[in-house]
PDB file of N, CA and C in Angstrom:
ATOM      1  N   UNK A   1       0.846  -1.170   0.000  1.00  0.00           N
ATOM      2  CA  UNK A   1       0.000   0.000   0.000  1.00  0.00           C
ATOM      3  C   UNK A   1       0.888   1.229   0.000  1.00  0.00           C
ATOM      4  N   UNK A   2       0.747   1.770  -0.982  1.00  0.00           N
ATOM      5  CA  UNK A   2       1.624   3.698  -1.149  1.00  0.00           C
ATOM      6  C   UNK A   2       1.434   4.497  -0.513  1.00  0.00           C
ATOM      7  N   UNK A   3      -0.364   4.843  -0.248  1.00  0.00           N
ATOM      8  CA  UNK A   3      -0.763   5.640   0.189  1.00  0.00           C
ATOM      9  C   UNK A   3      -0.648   5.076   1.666  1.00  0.00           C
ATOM     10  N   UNK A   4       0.123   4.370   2.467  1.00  0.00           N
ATOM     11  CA  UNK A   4      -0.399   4.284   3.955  1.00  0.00           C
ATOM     12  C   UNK A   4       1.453   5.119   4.621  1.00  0.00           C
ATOM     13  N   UNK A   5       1.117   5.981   5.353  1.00  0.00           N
ATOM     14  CA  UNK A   5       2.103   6.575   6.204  1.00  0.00           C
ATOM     15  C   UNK A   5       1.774   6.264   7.804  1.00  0.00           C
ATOM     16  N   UNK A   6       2.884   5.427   8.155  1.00  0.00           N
ATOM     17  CA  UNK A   6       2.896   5.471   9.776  1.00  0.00           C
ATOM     18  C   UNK A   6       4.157   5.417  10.192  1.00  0.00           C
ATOM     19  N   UNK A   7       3.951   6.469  11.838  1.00  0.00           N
ATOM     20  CA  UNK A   7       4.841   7.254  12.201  1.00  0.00           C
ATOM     21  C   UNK A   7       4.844   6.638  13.636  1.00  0.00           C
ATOM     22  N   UNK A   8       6.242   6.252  14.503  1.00  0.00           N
ATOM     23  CA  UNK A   8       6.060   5.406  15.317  1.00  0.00           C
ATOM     24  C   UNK A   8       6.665   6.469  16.578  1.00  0.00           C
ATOM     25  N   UNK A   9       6.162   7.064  17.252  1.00  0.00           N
ATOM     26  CA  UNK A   9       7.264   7.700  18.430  1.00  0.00           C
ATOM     27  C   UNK A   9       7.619   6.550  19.683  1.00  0.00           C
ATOM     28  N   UNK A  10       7.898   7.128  20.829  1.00  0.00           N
ATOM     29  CA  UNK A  10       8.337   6.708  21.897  1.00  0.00           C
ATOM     30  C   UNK A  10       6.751   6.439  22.784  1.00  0.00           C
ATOM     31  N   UNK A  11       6.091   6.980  22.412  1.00  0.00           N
ATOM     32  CA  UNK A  11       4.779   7.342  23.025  1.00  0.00           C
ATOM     33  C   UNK A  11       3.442   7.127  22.390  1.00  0.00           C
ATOM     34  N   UNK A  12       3.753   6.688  20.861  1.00  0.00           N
ATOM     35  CA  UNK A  12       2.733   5.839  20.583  1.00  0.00           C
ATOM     36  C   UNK A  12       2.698   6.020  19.161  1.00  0.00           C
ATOM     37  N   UNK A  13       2.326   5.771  18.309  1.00  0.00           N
ATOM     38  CA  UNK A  13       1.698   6.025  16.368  1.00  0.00           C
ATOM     39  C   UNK A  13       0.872   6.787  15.927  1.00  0.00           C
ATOM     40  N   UNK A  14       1.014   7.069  14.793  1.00  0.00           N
ATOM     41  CA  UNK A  14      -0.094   7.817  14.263  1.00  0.00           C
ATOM     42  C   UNK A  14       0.480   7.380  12.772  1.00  0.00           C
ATOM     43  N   UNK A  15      -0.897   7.055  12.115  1.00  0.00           N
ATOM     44  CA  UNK A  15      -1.030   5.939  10.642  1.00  0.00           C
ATOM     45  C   UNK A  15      -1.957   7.261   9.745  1.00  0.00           C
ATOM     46  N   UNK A  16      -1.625   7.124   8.826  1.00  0.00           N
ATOM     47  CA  UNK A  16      -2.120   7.926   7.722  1.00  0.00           C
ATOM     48  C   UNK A  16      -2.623   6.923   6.439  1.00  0.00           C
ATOM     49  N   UNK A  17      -3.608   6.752   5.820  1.00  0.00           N
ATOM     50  CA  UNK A  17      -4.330   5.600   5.104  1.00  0.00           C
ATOM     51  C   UNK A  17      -5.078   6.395   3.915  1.00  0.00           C
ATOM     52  N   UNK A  18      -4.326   6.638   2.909  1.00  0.00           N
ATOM     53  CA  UNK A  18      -5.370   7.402   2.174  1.00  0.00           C
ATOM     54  C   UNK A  18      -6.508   6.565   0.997  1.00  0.00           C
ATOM     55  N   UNK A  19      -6.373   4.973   1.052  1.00  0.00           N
ATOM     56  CA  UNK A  19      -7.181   4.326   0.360  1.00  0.00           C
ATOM     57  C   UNK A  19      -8.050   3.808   1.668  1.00  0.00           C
ATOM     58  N   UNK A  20      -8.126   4.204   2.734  1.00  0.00           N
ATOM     59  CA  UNK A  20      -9.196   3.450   3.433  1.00  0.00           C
ATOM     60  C   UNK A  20      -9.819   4.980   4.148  1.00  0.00           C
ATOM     61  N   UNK A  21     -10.917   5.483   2.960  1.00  0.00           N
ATOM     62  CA  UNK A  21     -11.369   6.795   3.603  1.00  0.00           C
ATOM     63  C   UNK A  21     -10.877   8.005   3.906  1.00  0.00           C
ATOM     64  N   UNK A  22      -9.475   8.198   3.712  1.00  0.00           N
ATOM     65  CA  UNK A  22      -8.552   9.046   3.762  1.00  0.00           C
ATOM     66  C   UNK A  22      -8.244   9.002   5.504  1.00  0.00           C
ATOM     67  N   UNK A  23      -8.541   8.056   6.224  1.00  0.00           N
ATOM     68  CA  UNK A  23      -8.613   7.711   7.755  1.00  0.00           C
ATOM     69  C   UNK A  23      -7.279   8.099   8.373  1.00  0.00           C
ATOM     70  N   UNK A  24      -7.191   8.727   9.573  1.00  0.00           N
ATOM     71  CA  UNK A  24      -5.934   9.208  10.166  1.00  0.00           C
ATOM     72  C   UNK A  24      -6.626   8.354  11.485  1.00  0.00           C
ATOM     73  N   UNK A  25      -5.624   7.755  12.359  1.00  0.00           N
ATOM     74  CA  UNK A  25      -5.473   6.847  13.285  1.00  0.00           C
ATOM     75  C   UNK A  25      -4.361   7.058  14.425  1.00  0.00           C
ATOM     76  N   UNK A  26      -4.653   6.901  15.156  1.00  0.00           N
ATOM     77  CA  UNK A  26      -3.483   7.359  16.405  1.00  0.00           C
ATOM     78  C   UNK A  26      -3.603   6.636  17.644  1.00  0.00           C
ATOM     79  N   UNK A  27      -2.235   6.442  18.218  1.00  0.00           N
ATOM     80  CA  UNK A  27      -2.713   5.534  19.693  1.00  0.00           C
ATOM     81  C   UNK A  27      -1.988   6.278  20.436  1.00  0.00           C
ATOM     82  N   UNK A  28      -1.866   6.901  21.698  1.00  0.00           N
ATOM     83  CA  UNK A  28      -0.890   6.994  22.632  1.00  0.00           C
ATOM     84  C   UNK A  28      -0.963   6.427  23.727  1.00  0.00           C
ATOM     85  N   UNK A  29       0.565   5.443  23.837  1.00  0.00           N
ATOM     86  CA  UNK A  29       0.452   5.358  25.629  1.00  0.00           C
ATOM     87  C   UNK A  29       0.120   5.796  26.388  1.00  0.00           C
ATOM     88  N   UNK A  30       0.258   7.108  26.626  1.00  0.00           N
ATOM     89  CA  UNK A  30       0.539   7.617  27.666  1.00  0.00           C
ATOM     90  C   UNK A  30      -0.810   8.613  27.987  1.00  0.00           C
ATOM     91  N   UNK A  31      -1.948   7.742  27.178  1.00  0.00           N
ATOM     92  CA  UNK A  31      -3.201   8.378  27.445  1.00  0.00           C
ATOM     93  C   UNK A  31      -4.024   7.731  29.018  1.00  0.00           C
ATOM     94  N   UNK A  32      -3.401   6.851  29.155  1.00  0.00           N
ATOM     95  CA  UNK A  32      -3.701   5.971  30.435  1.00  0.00           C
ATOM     96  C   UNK A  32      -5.080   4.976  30.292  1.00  0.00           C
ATOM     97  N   UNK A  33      -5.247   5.275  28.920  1.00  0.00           N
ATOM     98  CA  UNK A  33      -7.033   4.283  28.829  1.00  0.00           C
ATOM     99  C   UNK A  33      -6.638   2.619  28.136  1.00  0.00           C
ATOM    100  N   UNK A  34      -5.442   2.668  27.988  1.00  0.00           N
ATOM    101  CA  UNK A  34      -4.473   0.872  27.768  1.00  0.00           C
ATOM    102  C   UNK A  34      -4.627   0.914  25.988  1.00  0.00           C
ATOM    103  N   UNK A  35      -5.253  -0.217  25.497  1.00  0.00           N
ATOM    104  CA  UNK A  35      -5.244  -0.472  24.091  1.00  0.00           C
ATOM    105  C   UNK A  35      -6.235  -0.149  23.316  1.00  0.00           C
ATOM    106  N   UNK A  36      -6.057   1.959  22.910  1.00  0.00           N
ATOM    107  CA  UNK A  36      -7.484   2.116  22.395  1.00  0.00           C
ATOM    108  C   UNK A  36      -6.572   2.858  21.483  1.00  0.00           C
ATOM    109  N   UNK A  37      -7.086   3.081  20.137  1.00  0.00           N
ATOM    110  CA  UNK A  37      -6.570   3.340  18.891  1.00  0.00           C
ATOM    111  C   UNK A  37      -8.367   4.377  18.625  1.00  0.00           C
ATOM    112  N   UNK A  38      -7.303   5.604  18.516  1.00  0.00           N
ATOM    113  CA  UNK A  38      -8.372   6.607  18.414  1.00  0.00           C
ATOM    114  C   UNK A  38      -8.301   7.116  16.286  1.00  0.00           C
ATOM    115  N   UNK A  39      -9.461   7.787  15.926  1.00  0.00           N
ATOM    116  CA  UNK A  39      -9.220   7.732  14.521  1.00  0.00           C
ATOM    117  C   UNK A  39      -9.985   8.679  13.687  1.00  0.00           C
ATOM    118  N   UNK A  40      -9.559   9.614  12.747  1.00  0.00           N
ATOM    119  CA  UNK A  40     -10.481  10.306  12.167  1.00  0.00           C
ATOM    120  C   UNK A  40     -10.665  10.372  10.775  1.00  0.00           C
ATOM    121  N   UNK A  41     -11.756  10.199   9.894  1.00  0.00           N
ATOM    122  CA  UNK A  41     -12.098   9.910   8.661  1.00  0.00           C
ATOM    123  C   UNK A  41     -12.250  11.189   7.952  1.00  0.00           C
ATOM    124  N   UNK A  42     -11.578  11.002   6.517  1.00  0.00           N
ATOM    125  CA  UNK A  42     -12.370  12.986   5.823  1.00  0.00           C
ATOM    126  C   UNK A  42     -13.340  12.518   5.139  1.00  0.00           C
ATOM    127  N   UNK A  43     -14.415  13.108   4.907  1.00  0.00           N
ATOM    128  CA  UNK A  43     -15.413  12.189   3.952  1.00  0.00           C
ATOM    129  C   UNK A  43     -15.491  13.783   3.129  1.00  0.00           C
ATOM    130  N   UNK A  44     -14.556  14.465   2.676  1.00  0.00           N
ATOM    131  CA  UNK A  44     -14.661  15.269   1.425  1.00  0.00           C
ATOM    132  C   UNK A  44     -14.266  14.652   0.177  1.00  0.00           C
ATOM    133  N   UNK A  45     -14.091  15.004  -1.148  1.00  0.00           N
ATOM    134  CA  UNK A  45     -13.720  14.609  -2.201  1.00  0.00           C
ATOM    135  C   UNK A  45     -12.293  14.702  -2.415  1.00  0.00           C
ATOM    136  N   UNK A  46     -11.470  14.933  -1.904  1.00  0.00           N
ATOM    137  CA  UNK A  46     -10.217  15.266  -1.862  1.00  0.00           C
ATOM    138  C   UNK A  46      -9.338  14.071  -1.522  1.00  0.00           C
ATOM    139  N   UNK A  47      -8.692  13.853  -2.457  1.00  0.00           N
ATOM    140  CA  UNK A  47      -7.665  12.785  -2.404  1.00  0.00           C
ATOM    141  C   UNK A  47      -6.325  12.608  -2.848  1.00  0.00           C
ATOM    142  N   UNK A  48      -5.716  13.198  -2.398  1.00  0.00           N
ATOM    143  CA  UNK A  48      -4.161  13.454  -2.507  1.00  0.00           C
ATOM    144  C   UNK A  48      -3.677  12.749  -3.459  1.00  0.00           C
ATOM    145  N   UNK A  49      -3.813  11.529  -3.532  1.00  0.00           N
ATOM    146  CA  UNK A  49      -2.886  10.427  -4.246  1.00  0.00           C
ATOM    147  C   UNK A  49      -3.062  10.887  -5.949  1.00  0.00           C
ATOM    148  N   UNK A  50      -4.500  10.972  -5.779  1.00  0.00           N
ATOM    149  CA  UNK A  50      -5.257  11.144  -7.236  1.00  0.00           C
ATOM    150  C   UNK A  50      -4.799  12.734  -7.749  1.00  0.00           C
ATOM    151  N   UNK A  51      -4.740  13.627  -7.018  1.00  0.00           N
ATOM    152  CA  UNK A  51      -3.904  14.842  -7.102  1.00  0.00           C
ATOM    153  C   UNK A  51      -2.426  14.446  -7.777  1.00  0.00           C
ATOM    154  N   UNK A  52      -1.915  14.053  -6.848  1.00  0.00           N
ATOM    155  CA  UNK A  52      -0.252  13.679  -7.035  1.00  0.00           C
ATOM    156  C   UNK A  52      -0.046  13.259  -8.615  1.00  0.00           C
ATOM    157  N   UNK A  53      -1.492  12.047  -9.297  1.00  0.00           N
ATOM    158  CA  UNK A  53      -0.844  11.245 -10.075  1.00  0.00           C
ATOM    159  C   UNK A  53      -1.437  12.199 -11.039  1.00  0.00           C
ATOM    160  N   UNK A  54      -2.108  12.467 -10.918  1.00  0.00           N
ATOM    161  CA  UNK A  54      -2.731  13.357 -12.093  1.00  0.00           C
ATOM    162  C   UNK A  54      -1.913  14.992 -12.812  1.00  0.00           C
ATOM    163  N   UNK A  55      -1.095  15.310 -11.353  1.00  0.00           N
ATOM    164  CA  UNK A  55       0.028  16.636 -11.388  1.00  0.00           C
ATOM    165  C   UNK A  55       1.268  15.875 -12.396  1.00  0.00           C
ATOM    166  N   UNK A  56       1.605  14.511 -11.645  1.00  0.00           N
ATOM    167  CA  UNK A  56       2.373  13.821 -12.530  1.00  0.00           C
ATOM    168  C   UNK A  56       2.682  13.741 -13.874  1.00  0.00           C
ATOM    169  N   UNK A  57       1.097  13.522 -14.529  1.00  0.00           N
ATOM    170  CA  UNK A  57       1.234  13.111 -15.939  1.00  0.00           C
ATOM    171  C   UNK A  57       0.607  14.405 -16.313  1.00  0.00           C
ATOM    172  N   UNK A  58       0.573  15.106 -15.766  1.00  0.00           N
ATOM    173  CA  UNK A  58       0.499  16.871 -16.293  1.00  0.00           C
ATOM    174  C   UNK A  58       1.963  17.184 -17.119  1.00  0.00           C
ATOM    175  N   UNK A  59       2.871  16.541 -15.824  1.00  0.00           N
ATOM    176  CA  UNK A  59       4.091  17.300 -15.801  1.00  0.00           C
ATOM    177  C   UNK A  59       5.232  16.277 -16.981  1.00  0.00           C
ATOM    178  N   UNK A  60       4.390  14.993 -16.976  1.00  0.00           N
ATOM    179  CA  UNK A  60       5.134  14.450 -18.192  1.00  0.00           C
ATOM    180  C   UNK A  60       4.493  14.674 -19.714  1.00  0.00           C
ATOM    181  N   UNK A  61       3.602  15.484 -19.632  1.00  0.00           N
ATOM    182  CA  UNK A  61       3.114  15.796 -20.889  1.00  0.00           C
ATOM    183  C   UNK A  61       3.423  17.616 -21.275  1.00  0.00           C
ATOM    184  N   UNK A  62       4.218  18.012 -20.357  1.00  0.00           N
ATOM    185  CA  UNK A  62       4.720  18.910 -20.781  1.00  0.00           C
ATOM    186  C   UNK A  62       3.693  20.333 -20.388  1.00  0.00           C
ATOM    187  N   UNK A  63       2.944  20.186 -19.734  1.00  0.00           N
ATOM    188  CA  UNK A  63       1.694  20.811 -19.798  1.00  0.00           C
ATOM    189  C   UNK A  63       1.550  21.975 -18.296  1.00  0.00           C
ATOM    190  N   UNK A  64       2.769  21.288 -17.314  1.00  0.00           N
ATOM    191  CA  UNK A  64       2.904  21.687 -16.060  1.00  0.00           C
ATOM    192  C   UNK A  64       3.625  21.389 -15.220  1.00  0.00           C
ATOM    193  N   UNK A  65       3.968  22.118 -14.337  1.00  0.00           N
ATOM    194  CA  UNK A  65       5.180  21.477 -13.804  1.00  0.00           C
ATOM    195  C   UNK A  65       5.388  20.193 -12.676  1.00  0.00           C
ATOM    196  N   UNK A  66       6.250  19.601 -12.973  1.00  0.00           N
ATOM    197  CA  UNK A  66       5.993  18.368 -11.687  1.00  0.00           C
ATOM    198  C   UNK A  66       5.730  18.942 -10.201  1.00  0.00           C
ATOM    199  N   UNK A  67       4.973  17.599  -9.810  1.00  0.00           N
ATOM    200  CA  UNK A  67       4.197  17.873  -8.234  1.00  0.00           C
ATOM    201  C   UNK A  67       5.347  18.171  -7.473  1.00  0.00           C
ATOM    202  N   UNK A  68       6.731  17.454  -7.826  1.00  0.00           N
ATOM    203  CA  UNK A  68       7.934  17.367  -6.714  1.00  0.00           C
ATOM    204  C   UNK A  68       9.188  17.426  -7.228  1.00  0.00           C
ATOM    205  N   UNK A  69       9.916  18.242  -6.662  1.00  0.00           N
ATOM    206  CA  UNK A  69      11.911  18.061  -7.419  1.00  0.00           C
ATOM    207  C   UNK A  69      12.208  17.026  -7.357  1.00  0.00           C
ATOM    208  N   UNK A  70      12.737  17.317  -8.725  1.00  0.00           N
ATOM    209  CA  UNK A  70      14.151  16.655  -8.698  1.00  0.00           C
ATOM    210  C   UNK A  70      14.815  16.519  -6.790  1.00  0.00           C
ATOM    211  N   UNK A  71      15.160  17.885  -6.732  1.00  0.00           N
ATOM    212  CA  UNK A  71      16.025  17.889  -5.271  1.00  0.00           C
ATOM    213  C   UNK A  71      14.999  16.753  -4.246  1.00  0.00           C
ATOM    214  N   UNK A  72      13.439  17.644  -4.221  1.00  0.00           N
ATOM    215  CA  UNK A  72      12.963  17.322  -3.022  1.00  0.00           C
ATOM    216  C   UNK A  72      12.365  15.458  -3.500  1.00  0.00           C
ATOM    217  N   UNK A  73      13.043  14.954  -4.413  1.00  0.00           N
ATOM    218  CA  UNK A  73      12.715  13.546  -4.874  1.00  0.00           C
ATOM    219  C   UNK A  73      13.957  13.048  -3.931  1.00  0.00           C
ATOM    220  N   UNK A  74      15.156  13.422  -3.992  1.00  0.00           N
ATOM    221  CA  UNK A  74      16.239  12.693  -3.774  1.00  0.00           C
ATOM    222  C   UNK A  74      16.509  12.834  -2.057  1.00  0.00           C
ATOM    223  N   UNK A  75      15.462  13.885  -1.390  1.00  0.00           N
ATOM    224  CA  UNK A  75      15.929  13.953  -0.202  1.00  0.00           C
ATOM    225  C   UNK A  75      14.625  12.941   0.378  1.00  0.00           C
ATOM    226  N   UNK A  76      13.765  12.534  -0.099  1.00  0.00           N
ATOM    227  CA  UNK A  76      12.429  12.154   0.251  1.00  0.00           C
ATOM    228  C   UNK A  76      13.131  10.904   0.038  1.00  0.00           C
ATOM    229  N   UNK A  77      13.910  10.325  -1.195  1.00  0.00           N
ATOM    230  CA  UNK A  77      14.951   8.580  -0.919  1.00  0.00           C
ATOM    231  C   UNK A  77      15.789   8.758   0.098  1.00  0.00           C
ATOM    232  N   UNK A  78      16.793   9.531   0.090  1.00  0.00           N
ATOM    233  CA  UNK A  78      17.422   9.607   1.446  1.00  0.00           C
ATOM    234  C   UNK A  78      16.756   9.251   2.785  1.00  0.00           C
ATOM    235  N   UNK A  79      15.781  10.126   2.917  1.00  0.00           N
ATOM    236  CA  UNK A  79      15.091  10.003   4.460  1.00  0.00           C
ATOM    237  C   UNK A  79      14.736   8.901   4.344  1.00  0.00           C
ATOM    238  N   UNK A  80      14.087   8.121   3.374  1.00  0.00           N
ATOM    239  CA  UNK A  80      13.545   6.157   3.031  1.00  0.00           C
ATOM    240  C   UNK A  80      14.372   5.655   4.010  1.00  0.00           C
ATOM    241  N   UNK A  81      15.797   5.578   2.848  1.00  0.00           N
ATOM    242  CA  UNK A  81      17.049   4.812   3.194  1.00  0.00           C
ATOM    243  C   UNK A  81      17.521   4.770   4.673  1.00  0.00           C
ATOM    244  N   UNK A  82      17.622   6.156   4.881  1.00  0.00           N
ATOM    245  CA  UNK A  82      18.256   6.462   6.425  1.00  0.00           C
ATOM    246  C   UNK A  82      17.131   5.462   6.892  1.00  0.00           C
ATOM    247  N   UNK A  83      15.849   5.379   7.127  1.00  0.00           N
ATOM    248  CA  UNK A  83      14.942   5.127   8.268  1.00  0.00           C
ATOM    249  C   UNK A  83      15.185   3.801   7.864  1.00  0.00           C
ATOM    250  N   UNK A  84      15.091   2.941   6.606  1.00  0.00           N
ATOM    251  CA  UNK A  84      15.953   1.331   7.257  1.00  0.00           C
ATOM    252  C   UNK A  84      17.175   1.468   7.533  1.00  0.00           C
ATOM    253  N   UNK A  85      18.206   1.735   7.399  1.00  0.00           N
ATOM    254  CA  UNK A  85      19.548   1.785   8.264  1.00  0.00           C
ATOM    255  C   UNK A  85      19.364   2.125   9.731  1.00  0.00           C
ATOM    256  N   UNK A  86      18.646   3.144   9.868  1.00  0.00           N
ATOM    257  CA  UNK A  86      18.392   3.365  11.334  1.00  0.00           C
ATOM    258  C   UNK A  86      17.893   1.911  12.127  1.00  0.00           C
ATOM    259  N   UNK A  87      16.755   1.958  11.237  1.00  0.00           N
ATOM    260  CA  UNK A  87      15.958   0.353  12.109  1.00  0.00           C
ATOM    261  C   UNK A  87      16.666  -1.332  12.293  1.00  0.00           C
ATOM    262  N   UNK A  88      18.292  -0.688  10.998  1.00  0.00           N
ATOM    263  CA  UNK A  88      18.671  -1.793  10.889  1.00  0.00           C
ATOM    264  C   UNK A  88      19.612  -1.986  12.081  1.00  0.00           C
ATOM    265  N   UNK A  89      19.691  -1.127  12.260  1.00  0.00           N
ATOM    266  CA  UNK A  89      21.343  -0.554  13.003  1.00  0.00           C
ATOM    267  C   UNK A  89      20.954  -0.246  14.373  1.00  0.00           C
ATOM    268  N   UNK A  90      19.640   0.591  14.821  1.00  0.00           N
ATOM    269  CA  UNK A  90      19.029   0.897  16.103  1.00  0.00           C
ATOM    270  C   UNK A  90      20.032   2.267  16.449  1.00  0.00           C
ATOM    271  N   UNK A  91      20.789   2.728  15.222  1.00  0.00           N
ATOM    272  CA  UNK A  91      21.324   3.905  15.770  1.00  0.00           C
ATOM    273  C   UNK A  91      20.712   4.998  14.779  1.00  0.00           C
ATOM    274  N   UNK A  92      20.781   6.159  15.168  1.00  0.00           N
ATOM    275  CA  UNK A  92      20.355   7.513  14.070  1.00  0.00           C
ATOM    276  C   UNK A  92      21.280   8.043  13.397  1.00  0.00           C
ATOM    277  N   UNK A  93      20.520   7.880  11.933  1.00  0.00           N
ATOM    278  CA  UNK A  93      21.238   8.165  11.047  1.00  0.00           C
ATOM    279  C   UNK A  93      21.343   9.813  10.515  1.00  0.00           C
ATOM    280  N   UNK A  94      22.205  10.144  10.092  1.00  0.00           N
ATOM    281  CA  UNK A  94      22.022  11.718   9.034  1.00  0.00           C
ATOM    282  C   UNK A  94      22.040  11.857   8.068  1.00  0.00           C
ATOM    283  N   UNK A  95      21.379  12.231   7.336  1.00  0.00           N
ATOM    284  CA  UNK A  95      20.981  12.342   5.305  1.00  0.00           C
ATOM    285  C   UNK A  95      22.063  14.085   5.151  1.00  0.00           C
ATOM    286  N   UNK A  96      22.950  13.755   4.283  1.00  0.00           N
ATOM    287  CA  UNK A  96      22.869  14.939   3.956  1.00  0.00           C
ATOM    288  C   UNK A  96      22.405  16.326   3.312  1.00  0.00           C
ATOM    289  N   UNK A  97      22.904  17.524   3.445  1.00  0.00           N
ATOM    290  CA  UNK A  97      21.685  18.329   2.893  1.00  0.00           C
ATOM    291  C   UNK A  97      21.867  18.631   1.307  1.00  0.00           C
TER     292      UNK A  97
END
């Protein structure tokens, strides 16, 4: 799944799902209520992904400019990469700028 972003802190997740309702999801420990996964749905027409792909083939038809750099393509792999090395390694990594 492309569209799913989840973000893990010390203190709990928060999941981003844009093919299941555009649903944002979150848990924190440290809410004291144990194993409850709280969650909020957009029910507008708006859907990022479909934005993105559609800016895309704007921008390969010459018609407009791409959704994302060049630059901000190669720092968006970097940060990928770093975050398995990090997970591989359990130490923090630095991307350069």
């Amino acid at each position: 799944n492309q569209m799913h972003i989840k973000i893990w802190g010390s203190g709990g997740w928060l999941q981003i799902n844009s093919e299941k309702d555009r649903t944002v999801e979150w848990y924190s420990a440290k809410s004291g209520q144990g194993e409850q996964i709280k969650s909020f749905a957009d029910q507008t027409d708006f859907d990022p992904y479909v934005v993105f792909v559609r800016d895309a083939v704007r921008a390969s038809l010459g018609v407009a400019p791409p959704p994302i750099t060049t630059q901000e393509s190669l720092r968006v792999l970097q940060a990928i990469h770093a975050l398995y090395r990090a997970a591989e390694s359990g130490e923090t990594q630095f991307i350069s700028k």
